[in-house]
Structures are given as C-alpha cells and as structure tokens.
C-alpha atoms as a PDB file:
ATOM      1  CA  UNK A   1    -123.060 115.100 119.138  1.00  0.00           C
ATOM      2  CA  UNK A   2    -126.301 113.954 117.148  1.00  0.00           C
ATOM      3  CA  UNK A   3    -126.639 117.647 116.870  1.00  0.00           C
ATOM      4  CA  UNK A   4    -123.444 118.278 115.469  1.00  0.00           C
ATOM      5  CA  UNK A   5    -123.879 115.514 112.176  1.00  0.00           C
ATOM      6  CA  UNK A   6    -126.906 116.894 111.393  1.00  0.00           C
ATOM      7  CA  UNK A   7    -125.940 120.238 111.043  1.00  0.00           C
ATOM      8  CA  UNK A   8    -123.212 119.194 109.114  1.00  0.00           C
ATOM      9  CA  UNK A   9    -124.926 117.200 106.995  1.00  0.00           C
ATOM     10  CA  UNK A  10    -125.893 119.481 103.790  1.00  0.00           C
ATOM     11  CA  UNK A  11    -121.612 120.343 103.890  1.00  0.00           C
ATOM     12  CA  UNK A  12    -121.602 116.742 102.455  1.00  0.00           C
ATOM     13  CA  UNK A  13    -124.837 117.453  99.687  1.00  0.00           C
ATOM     14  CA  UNK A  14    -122.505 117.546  96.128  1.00  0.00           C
ATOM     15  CA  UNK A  15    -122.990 116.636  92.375  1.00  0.00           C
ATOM     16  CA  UNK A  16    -121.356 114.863  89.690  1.00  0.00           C
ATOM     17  CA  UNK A  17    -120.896 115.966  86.530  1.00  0.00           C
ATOM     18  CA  UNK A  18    -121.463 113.004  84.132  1.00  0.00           C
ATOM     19  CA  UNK A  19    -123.275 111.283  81.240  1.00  0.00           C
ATOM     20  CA  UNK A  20    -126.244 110.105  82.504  1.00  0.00           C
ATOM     21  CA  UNK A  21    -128.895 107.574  80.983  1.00  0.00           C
ATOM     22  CA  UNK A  22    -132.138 107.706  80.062  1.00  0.00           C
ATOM     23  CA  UNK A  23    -135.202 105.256  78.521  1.00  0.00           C
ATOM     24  CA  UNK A  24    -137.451 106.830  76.178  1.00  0.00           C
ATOM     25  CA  UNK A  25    -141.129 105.791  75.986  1.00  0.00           C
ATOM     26  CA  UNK A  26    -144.240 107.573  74.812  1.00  0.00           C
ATOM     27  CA  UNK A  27    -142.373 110.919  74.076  1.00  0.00           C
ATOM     28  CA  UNK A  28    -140.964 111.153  77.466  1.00  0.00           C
ATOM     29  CA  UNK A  29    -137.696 110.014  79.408  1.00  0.00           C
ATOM     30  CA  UNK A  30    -137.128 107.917  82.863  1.00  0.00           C
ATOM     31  CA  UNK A  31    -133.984 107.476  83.905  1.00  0.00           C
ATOM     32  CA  UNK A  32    -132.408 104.288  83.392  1.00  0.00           C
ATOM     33  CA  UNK A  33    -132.126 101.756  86.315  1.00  0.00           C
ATOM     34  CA  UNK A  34    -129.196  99.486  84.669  1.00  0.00           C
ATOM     35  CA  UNK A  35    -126.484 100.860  82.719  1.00  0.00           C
ATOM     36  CA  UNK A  36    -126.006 101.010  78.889  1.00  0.00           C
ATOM     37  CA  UNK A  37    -124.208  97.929  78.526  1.00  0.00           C
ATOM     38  CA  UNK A  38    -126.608  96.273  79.956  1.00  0.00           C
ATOM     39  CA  UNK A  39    -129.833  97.116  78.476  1.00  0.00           C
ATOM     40  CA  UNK A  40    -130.281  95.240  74.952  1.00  0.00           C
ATOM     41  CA  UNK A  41    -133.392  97.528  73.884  1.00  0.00           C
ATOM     42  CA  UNK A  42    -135.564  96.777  71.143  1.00  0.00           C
ATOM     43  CA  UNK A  43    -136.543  97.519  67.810  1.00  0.00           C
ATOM     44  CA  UNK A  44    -138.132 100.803  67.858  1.00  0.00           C
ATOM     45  CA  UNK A  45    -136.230 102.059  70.989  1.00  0.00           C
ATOM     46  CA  UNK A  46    -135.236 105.289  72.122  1.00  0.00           C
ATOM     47  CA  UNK A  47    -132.002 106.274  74.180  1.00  0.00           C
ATOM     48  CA  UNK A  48    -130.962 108.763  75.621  1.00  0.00           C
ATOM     49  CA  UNK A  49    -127.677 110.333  77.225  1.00  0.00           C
ATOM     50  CA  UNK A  50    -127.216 113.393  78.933  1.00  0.00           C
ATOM     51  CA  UNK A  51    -124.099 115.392  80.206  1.00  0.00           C
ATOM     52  CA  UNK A  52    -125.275 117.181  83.324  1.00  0.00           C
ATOM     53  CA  UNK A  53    -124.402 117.983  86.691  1.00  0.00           C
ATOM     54  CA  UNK A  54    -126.470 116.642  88.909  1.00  0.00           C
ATOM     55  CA  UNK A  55    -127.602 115.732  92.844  1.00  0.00           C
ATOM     56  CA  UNK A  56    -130.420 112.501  92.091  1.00  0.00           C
ATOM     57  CA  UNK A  57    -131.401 110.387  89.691  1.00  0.00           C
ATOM     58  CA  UNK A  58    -134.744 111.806  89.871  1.00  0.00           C
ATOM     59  CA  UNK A  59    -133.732 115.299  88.394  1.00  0.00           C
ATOM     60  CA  UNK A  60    -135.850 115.741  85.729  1.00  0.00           C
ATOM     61  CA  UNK A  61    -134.229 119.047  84.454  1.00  0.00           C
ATOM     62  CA  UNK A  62    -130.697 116.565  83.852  1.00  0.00           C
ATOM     63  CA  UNK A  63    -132.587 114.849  80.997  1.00  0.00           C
ATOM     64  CA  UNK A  64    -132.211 115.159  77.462  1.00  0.00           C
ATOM     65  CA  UNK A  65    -133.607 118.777  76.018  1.00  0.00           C
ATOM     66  CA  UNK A  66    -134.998 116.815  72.723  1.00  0.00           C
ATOM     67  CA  UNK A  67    -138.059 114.844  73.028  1.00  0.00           C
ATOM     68  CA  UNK A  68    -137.984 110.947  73.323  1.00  0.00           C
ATOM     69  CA  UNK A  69    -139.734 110.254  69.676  1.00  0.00           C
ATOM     70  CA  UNK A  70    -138.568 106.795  67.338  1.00  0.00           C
ATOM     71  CA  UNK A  71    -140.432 108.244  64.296  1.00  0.00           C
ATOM     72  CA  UNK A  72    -138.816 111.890  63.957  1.00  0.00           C
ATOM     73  CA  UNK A  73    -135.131 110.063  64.561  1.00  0.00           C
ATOM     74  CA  UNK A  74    -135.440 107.059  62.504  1.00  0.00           C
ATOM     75  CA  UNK A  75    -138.389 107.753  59.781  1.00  0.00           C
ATOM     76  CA  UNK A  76    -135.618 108.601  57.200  1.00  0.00           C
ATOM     77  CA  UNK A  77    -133.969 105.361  58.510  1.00  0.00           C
ATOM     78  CA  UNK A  78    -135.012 102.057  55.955  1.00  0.00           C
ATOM     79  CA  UNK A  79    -135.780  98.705  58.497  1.00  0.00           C
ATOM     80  CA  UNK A  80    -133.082  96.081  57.647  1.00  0.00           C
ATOM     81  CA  UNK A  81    -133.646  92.536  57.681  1.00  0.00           C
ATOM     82  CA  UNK A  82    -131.878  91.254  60.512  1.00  0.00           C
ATOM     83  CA  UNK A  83    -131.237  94.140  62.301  1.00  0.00           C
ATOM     84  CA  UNK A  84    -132.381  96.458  64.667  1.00  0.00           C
ATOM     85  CA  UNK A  85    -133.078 100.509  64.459  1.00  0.00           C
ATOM     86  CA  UNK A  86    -132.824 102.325  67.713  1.00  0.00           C
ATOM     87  CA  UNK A  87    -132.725 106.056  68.367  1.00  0.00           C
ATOM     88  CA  UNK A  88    -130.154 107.744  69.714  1.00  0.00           C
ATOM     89  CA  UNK A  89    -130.220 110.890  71.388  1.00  0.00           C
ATOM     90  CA  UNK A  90    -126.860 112.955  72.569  1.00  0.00           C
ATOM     91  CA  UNK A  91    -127.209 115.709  74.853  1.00  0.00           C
ATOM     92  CA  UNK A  92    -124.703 117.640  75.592  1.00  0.00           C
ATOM     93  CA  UNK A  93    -125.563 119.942  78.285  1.00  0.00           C
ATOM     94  CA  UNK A  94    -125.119 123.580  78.913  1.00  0.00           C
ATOM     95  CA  UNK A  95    -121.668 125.995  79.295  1.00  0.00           C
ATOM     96  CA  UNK A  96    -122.719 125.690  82.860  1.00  0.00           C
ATOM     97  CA  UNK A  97    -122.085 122.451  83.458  1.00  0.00           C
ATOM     98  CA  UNK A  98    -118.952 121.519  81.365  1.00  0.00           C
ATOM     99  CA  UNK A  99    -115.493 121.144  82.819  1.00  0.00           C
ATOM    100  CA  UNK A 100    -113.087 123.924  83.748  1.00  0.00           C
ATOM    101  CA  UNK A 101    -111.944 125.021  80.022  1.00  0.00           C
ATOM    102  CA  UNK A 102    -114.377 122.994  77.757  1.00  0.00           C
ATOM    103  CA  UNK A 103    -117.311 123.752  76.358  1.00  0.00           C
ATOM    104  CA  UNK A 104    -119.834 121.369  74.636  1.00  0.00           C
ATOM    105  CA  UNK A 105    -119.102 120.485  70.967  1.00  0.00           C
ATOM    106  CA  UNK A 106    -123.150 121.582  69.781  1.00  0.00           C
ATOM    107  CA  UNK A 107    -125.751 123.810  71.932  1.00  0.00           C
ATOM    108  CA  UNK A 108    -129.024 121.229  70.113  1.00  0.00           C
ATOM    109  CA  UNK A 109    -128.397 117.802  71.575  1.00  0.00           C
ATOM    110  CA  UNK A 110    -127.422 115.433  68.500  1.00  0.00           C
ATOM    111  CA  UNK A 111    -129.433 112.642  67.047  1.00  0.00           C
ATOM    112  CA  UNK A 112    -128.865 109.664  65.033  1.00  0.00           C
ATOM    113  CA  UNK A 113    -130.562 106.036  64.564  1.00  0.00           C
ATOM    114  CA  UNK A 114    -128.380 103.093  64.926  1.00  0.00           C
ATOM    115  CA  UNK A 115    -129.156  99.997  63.458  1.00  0.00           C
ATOM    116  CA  UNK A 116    -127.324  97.174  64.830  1.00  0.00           C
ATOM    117  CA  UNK A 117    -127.721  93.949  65.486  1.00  0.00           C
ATOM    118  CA  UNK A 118    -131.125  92.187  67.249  1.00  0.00           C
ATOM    119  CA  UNK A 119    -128.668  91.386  70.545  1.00  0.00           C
ATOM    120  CA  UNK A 120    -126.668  94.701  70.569  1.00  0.00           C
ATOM    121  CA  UNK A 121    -126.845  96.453  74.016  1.00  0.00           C
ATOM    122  CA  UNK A 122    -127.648 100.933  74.485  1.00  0.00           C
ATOM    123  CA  UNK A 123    -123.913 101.378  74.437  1.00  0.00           C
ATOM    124  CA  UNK A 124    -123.047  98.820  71.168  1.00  0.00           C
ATOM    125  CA  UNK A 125    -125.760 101.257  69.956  1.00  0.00           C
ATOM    126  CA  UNK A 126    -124.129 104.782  71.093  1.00  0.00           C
ATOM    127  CA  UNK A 127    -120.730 103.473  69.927  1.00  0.00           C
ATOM    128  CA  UNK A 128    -122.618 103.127  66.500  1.00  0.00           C
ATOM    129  CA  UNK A 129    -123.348 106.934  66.184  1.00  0.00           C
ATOM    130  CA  UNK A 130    -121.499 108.883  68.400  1.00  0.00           C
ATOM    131  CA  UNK A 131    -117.388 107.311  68.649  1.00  0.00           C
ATOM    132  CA  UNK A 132    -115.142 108.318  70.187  1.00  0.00           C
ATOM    133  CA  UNK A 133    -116.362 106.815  73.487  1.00  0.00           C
ATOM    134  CA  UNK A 134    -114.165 107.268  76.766  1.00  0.00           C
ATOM    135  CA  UNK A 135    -114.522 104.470  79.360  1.00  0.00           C
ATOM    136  CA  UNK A 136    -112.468 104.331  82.790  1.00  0.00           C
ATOM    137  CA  UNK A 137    -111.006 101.364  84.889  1.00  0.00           C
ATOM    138  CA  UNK A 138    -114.529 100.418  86.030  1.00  0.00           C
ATOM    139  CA  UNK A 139    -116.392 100.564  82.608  1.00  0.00           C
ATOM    140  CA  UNK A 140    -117.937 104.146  83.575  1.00  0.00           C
ATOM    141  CA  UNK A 141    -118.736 105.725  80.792  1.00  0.00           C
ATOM    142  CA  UNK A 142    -116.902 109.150  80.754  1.00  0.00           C
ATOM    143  CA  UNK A 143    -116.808 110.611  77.417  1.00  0.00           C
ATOM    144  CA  UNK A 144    -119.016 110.378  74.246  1.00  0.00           C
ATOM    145  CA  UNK A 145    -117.551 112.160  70.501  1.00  0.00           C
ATOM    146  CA  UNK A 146    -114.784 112.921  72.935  1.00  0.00           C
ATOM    147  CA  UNK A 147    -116.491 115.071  75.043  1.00  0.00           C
ATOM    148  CA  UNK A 148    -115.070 115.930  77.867  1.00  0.00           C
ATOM    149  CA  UNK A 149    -111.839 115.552  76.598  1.00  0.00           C
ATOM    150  CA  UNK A 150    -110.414 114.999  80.785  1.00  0.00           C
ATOM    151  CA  UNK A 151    -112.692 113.690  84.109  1.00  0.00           C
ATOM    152  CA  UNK A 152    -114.871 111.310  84.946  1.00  0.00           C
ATOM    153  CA  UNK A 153    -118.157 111.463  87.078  1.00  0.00           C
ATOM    154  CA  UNK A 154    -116.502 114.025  88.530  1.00  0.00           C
ATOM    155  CA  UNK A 155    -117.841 115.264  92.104  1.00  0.00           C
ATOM    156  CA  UNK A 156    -118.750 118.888  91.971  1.00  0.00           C
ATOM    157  CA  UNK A 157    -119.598 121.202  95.498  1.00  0.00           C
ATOM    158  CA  UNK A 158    -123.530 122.362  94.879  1.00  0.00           C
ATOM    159  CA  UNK A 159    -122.789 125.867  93.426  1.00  0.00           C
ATOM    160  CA  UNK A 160    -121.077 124.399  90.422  1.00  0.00           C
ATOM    161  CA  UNK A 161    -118.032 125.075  91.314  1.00  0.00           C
ATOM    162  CA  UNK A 162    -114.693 122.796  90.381  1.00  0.00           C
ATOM    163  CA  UNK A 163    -113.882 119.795  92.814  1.00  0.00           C
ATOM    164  CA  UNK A 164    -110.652 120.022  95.123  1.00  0.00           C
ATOM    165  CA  UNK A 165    -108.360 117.377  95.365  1.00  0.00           C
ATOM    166  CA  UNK A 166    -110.556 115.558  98.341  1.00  0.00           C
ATOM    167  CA  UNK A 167    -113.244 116.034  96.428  1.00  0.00           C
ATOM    168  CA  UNK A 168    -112.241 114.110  93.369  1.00  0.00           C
ATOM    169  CA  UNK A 169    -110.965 111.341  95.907  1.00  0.00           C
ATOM    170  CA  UNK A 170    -114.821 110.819  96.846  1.00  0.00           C
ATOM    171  CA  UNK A 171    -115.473 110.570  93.953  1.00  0.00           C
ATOM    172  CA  UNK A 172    -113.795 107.684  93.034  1.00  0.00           C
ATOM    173  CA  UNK A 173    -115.077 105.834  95.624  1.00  0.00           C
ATOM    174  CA  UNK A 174    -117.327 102.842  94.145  1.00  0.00           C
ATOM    175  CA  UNK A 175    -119.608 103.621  97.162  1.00  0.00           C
ATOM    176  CA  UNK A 176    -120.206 107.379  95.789  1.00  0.00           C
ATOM    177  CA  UNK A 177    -119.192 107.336  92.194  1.00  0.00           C
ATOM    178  CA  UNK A 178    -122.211 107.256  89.417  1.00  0.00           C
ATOM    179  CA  UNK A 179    -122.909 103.795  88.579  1.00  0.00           C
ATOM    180  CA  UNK A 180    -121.398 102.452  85.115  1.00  0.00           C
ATOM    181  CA  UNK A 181    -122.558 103.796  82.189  1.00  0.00           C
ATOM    182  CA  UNK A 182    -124.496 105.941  83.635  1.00  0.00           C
ATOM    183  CA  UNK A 183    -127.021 103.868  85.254  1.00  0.00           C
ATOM    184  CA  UNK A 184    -127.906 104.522  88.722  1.00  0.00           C
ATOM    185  CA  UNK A 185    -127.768 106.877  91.263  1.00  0.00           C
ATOM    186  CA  UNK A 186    -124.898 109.189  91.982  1.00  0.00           C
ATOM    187  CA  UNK A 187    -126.808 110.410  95.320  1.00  0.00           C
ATOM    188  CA  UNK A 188    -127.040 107.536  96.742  1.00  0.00           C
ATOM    189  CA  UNK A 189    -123.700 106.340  98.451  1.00  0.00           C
ATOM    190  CA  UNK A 190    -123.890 110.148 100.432  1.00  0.00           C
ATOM    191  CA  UNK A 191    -126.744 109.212 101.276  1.00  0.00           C
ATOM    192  CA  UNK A 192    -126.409 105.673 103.073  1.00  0.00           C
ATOM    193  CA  UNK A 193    -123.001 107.057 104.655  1.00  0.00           C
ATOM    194  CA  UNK A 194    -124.891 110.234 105.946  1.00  0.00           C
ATOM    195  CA  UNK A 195    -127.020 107.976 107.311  1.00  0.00           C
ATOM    196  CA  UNK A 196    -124.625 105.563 108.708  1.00  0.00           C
ATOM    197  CA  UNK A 197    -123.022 108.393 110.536  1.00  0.00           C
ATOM    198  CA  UNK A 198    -126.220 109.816 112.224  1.00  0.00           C
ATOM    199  CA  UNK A 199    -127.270 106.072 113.788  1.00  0.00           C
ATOM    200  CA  UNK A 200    -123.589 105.507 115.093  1.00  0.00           C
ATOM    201  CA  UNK A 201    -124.379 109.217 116.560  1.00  0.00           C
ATOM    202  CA  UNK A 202    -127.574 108.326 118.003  1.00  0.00           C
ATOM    203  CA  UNK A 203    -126.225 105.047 119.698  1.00  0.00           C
ATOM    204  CA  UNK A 204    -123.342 106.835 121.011  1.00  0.00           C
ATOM    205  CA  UNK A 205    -125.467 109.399 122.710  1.00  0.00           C
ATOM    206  CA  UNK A 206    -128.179 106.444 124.199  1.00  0.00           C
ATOM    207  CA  UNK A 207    -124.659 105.076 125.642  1.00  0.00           C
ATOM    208  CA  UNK A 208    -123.394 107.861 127.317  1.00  0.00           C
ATOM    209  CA  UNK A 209    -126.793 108.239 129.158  1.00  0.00           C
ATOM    210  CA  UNK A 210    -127.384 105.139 130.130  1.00  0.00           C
ATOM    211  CA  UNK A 211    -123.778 105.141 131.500  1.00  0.00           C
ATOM    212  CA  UNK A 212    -124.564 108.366 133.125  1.00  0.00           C
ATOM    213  CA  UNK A 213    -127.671 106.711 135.377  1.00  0.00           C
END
C-alpha cells in the first residue's frame, strides 16, 4: 500500500499560475514571505510582482526579468516631503504561461515609482502605478492592469497545460491555494497532504503486521 502512494505521488506535483511577490535588495530578488498588504516597505524600496506559473517559492526563474535597482526606477522621481518613493516592478510573464486565450499586455516587464504615504503597504503602492487590480473572496491578488482578465491562482498539471474542473477545485482550497497577495508558498499544502497520506500508509501497513503475528 506504502508502495502504491509513493508511486503516485508525482500524479499530484502541479503549478499555479499567479502573481507572485518579490523583495528587492542589492540588485537582486527573494521572494516575499508575507503578502503585499502586509509589508509597509520603506523609503527607497523595491517591489516586485511576477505572473508565472510555478511549482515553489524557491523558483528563481518565476522572478521578475528586470533587475531589482531603486536608482534606475526612481532617479527621475523628485523625494517629497512626507512621503515615500518605492519602486515598482510589473512582470508580466511569457505567452507560455498566460491563460487559455490571453496573452500579456507588454513582453519588457513595466516599471514605475510610487510615492505614497510613509505607512502605505506593497499593494497601496502597486495600486498607485499599475490599477486596475483584481482581488478574490480571500484578498488573493489575481489581476494587476487587468491582466488576466478571468482566474485566479489557478492550478495548472506540470506540462502547462489548462486545469480540469477537479483541478480548479484544488485549487481553491485554502490548504493548496497561493497565499494572499502573493506571499507564500503555493507548493506547500501538496506537500503536507502528500505527506499526510504516506504516514497514514505507513501506520496502516505496521498494523496489518502486527495483526498478522
């Protein structure tokens, strides 16, 4: 039976397609641990949002294409007393990863610097630069300048390929789904219930023997 799971285990491997984000520091990008509306960043910040299919926070090649800099977004950008410049940077993605029938609005992931006030969060900033913004039921975000114009963290099979009708019912699962505004892992709710399955396994199997002694 333990046998069994574990060979059926990389069936259950899938990605979501969804805007993910990302902190930039020093040039470079780490992906966010809280989500957007959560993070009040400071002056001099740099954030970043990507539209990407992906498998785990840690993918690297799901970050923005456009390098994490302050100066080269905001240098044309006057300081204002009282407020707060942060850039922004919009990715996105690739043909290859947009919905059935979209595409995305620009190839060159967009930039812009926001300047808001000292206490404004990531997303007050985003929703400074980039509106329309598309939120769901649970505050995920789903859509920046109105793209994708349907879906939300959508869960995708690993070849890319469009979700069936069980598949988008996983996806809404809090358990599975990408956490709000993009913060978070979408990897890891497979991940605990893979691994929920395969100790029930193993304790059903160490029952059965020592039944059969």
């Amino acid at each position: 039976m333990a046998l069994t799971l574990l060979g059926a285990a990389p069936a259950l491997a899938a990605g979501y397609r969804y805007w993910s984000f990302w902190d930039g520091t020093g040039g470079s990008w780490t992906y966010a641990t809280q989500g957007a509306s959560l993070v009040r960043p400071e002056d001099g910040s740099v954030q970043g949002f990507r539209f990407a299919v992906s498998q785990d926070a840690a993918d690297q090649s799901a970050k923005p294409r456009a390098a994490a800099d302050f100066a080269a977004v905001c240098s044309g950008t006057a300081p204002v007393e009282g407020r707060k410049r942060v850039a922004v940077v919009v990715d996105f993605g690739v043909p290859a990863d947009a919905p059935s029938g979209e595409t995305p609005p620009q190839a060159a992931p967009r930039t812009a610097c926001a300047v808001v006030a000292p206490d404004a969060t990531a997303a007050d900033a985003l929703a400074a630069v980039a509106k329309p913004l598309r939120y769901n039921s649970s505050a995920l975000l789903c859509a920046i300048s109105g793209y994708p114009k349907q879906g939300c963290g959508d869960q995708v099979s690993t070849t890319g390929s469009e979700p069936s009708d069980s598949d988008s019912a996983s996806a809404s699962a809090p358990a599975a789904a990408p956490a709000a505004d993009g913060g978070g892992g979408p990897s890891v709710g497979l991940v605990a219930g893979v691994a929920a399955v395969l100790v029930l396994a193993a304790a059903a199997v160490w029952q059965s023997r020592r039944r059969a002694r």
